[in-house]
PDB file of N, CA and C in Angstrom:
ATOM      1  N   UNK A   1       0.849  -1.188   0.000  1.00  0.00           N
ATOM      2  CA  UNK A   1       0.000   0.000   0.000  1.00  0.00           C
ATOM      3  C   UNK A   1       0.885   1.238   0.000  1.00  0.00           C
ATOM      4  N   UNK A   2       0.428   1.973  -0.736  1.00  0.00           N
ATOM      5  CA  UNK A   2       1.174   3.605  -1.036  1.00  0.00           C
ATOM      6  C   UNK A   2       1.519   4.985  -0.025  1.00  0.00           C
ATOM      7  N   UNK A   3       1.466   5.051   0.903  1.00  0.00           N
ATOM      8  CA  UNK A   3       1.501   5.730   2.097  1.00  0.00           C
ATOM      9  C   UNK A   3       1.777   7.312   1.606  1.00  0.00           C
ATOM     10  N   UNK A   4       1.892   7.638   0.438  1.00  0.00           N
ATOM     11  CA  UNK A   4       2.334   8.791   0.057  1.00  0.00           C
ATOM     12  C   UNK A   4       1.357   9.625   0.191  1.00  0.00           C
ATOM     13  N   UNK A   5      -0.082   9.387  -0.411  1.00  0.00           N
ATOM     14  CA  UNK A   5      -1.316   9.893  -0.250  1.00  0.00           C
ATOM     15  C   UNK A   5      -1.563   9.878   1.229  1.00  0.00           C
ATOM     16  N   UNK A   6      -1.249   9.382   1.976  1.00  0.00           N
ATOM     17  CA  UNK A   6      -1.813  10.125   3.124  1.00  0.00           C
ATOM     18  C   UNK A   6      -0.639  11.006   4.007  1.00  0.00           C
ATOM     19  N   UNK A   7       0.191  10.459   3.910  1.00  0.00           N
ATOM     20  CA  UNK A   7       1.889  12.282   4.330  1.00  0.00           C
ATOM     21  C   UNK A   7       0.996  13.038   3.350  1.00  0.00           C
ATOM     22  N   UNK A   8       0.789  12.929   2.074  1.00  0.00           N
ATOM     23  CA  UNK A   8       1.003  14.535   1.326  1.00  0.00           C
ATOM     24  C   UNK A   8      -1.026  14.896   2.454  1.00  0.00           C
ATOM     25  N   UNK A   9      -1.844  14.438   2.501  1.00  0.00           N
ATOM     26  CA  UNK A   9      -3.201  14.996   3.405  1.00  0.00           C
ATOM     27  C   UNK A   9      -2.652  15.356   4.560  1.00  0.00           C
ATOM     28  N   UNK A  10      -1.833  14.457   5.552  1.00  0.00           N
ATOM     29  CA  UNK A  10      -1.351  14.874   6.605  1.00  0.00           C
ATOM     30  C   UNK A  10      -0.529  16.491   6.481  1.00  0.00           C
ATOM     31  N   UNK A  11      -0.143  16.432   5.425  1.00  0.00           N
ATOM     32  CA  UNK A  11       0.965  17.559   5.127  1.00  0.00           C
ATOM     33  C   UNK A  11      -0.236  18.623   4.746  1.00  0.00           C
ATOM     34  N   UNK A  12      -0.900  18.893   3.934  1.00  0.00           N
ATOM     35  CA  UNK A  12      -1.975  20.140   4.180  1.00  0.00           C
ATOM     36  C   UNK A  12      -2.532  20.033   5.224  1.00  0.00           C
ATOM     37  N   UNK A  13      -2.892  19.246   6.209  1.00  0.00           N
ATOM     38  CA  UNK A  13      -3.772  19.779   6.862  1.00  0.00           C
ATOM     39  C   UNK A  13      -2.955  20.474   7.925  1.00  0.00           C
ATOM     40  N   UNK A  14      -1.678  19.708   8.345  1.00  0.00           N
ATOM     41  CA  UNK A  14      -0.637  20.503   9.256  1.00  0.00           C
ATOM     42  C   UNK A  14      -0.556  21.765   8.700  1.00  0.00           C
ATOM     43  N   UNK A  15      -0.102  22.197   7.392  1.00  0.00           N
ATOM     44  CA  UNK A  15       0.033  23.649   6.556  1.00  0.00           C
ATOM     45  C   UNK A  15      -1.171  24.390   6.952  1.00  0.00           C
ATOM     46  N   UNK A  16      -2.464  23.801   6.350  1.00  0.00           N
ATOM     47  CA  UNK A  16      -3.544  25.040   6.909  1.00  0.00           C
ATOM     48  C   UNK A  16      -3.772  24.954   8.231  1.00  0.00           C
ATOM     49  N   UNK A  17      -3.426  24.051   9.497  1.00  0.00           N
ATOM     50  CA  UNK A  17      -3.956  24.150  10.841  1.00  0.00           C
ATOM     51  C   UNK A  17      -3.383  25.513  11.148  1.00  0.00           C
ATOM     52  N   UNK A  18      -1.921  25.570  10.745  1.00  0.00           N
ATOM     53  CA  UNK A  18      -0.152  26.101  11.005  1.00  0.00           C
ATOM     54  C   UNK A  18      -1.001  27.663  10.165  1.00  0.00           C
ATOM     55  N   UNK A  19      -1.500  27.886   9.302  1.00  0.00           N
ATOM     56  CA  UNK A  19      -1.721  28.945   8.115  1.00  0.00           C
ATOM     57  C   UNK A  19      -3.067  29.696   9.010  1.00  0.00           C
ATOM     58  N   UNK A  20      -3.867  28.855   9.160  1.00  0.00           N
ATOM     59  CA  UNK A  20      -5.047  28.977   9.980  1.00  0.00           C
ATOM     60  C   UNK A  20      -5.097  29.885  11.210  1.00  0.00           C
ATOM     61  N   UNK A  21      -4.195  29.317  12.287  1.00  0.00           N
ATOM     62  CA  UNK A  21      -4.254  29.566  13.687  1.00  0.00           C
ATOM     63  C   UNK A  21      -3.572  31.577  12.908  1.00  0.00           C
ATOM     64  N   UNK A  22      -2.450  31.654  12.425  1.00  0.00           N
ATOM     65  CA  UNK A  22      -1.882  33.096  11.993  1.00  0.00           C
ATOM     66  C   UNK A  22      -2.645  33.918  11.333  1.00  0.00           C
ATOM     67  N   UNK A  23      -3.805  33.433  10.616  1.00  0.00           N
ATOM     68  CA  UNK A  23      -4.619  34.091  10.017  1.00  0.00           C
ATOM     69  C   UNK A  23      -5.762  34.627  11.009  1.00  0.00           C
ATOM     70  N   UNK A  24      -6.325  33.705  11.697  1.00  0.00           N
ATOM     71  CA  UNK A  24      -7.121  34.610  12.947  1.00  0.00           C
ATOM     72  C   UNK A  24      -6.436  34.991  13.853  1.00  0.00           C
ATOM     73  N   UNK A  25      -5.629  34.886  14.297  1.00  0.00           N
ATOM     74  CA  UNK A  25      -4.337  35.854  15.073  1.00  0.00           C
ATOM     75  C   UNK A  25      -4.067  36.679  14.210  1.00  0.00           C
ATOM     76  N   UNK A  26      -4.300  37.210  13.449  1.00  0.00           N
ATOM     77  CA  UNK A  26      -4.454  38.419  12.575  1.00  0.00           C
ATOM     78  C   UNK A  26      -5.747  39.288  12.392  1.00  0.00           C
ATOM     79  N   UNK A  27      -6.554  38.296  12.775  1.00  0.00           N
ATOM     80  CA  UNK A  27      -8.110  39.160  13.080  1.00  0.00           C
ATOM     81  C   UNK A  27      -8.433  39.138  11.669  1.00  0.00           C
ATOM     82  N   UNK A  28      -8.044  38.089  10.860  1.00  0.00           N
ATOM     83  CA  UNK A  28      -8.502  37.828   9.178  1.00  0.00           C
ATOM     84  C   UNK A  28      -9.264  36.165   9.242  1.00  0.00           C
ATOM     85  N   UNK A  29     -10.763  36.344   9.924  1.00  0.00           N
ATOM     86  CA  UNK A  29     -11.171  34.668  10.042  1.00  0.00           C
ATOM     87  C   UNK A  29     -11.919  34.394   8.754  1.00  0.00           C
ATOM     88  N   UNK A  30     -11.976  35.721   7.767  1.00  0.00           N
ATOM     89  CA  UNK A  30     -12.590  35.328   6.438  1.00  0.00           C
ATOM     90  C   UNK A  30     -11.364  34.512   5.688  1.00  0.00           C
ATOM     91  N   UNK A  31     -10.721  35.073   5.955  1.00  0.00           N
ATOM     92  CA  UNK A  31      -9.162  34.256   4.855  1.00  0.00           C
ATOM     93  C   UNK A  31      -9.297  33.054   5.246  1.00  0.00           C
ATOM     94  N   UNK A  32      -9.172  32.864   7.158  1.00  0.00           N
ATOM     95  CA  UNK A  32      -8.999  31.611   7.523  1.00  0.00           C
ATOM     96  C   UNK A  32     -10.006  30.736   6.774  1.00  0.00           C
ATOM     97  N   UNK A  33     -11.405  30.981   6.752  1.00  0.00           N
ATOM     98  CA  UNK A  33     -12.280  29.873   6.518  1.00  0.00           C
ATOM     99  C   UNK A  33     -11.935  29.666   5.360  1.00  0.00           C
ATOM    100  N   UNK A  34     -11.704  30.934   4.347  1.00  0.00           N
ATOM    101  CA  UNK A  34     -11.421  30.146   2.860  1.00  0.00           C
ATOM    102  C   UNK A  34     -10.706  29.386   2.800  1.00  0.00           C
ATOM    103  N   UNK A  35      -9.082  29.629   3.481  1.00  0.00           N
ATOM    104  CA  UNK A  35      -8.015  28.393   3.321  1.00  0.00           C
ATOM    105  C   UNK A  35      -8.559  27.300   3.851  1.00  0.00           C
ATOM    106  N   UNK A  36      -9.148  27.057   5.112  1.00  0.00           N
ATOM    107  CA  UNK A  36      -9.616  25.764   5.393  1.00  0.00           C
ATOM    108  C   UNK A  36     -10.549  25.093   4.527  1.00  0.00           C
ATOM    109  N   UNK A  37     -11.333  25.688   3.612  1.00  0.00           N
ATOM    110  CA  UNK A  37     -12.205  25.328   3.062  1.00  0.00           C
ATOM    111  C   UNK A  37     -11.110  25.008   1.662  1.00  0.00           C
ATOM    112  N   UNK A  38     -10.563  25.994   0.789  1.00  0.00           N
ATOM    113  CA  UNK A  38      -9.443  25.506   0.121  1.00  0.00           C
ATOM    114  C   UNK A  38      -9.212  23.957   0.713  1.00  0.00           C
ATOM    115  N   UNK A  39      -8.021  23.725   1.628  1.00  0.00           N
ATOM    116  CA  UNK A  39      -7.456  22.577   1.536  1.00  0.00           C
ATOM    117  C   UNK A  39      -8.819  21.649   1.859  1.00  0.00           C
ATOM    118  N   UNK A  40     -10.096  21.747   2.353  1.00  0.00           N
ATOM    119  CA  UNK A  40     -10.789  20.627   2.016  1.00  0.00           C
ATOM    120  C   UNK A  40     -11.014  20.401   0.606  1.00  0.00           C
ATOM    121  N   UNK A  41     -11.005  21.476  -0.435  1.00  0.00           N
ATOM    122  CA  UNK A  41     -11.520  20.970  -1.467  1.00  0.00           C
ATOM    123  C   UNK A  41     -10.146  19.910  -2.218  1.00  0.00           C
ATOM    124  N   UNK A  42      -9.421  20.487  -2.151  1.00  0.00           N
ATOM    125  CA  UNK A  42      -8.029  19.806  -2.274  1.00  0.00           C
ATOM    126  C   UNK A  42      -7.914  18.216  -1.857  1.00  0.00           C
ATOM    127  N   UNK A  43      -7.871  18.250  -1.274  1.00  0.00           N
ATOM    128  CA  UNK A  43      -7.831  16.766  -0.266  1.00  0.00           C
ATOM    129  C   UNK A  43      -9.306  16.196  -1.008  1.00  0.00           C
ATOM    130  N   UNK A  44     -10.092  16.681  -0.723  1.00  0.00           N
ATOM    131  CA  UNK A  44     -11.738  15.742  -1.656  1.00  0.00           C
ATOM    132  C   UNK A  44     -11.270  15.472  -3.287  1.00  0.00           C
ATOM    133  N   UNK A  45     -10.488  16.342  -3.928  1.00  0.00           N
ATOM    134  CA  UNK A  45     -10.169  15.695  -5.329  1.00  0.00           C
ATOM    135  C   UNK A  45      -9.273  14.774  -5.250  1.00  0.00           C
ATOM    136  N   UNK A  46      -8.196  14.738  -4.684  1.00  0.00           N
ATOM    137  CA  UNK A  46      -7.501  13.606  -4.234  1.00  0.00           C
ATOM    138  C   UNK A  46      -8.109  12.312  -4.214  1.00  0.00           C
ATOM    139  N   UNK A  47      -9.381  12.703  -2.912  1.00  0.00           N
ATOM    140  CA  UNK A  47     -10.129  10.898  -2.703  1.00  0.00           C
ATOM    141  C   UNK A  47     -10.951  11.004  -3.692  1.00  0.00           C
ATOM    142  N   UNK A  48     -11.073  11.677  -4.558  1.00  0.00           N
ATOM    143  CA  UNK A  48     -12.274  11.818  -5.584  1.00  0.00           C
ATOM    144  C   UNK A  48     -11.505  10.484  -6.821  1.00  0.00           C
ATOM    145  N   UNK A  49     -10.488  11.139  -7.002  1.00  0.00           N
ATOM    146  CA  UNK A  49      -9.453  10.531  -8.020  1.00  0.00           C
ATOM    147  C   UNK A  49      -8.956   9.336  -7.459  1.00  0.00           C
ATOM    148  N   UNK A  50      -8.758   9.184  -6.489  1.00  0.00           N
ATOM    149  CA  UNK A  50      -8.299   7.484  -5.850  1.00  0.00           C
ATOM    150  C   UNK A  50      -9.482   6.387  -5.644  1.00  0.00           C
ATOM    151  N   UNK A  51     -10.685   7.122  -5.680  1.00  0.00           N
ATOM    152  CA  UNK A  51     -12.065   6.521  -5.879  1.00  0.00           C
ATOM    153  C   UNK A  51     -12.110   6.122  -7.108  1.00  0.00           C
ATOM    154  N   UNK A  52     -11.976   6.646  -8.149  1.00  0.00           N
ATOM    155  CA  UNK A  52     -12.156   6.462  -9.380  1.00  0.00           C
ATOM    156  C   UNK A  52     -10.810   5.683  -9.692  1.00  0.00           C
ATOM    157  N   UNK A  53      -9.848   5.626  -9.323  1.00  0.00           N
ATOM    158  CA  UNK A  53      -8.960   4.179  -9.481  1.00  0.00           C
ATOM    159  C   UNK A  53      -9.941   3.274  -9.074  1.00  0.00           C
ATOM    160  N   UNK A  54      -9.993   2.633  -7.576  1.00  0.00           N
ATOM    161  CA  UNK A  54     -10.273   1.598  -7.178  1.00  0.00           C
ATOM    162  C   UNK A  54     -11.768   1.269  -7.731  1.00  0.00           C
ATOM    163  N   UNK A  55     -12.722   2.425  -8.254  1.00  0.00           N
ATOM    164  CA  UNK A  55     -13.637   1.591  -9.261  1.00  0.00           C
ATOM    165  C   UNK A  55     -12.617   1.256 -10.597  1.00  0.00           C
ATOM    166  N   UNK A  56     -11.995   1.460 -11.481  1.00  0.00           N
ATOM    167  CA  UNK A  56     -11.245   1.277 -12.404  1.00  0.00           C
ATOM    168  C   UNK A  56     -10.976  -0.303 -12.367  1.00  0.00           C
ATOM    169  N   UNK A  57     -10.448  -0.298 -11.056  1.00  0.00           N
ATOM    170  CA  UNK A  57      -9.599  -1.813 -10.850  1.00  0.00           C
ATOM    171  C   UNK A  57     -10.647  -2.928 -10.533  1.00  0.00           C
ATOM    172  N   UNK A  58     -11.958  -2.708  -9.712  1.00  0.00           N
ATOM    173  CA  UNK A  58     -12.667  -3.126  -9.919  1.00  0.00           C
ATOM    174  C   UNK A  58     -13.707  -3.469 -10.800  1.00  0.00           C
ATOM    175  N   UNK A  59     -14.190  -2.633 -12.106  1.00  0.00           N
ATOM    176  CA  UNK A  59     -14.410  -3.175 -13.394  1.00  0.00           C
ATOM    177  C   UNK A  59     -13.524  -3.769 -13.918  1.00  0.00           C
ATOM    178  N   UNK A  60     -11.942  -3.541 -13.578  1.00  0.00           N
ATOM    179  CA  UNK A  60     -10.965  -4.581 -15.129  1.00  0.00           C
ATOM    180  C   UNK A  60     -11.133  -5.788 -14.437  1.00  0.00           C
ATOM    181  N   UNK A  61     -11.525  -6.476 -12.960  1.00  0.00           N
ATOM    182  CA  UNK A  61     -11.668  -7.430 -12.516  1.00  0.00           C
ATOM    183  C   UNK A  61     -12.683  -8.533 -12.826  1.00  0.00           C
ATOM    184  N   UNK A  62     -14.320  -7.446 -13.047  1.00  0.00           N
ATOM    185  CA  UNK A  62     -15.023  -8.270 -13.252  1.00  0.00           C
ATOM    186  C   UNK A  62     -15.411  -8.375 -15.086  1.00  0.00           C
ATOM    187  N   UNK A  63     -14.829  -8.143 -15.537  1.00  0.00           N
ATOM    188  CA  UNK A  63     -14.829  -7.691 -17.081  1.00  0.00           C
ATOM    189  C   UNK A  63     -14.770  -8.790 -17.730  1.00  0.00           C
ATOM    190  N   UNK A  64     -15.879  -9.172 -18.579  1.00  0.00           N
ATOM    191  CA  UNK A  64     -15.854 -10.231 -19.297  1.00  0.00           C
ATOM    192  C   UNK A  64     -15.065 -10.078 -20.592  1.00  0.00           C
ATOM    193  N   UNK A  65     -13.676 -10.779 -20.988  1.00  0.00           N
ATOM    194  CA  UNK A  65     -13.427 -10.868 -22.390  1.00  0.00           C
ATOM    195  C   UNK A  65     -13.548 -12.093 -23.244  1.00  0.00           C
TER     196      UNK A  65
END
């Protein structure tokens, strides 16, 4: 199993927690929510696209030739 995909999620979410906390310690919680909301959308195309592998691999499995 590939462990890379989850360091690089672990790794944004540390970046925006880290990006986050300085941005409302700045008295900017509109920025904050966007970046948090940013790296969710980020991270959802990720599992969006690793979803769509493991259906992939599961049709070439049951695939009649």
């Amino acid at each position: 199993m590939d462990l890379s995909l989850i360091y690089r999620i672990a790794g944004v979410g540390i970046l925006i927690a880290i990006l986050n906390i300085f941005l409302q310690q700045a008295d900017r919680k509109e920025q904050a929510h966007m970046l948090s909301l940013a790296g969710v959308v980020i991270v959802l195309l990720w599992l969006v696209q690793l979803i769509a592998q493991l259906f992939a691999q599961v049709e070439s499995v049951f695939r009649w030739y």
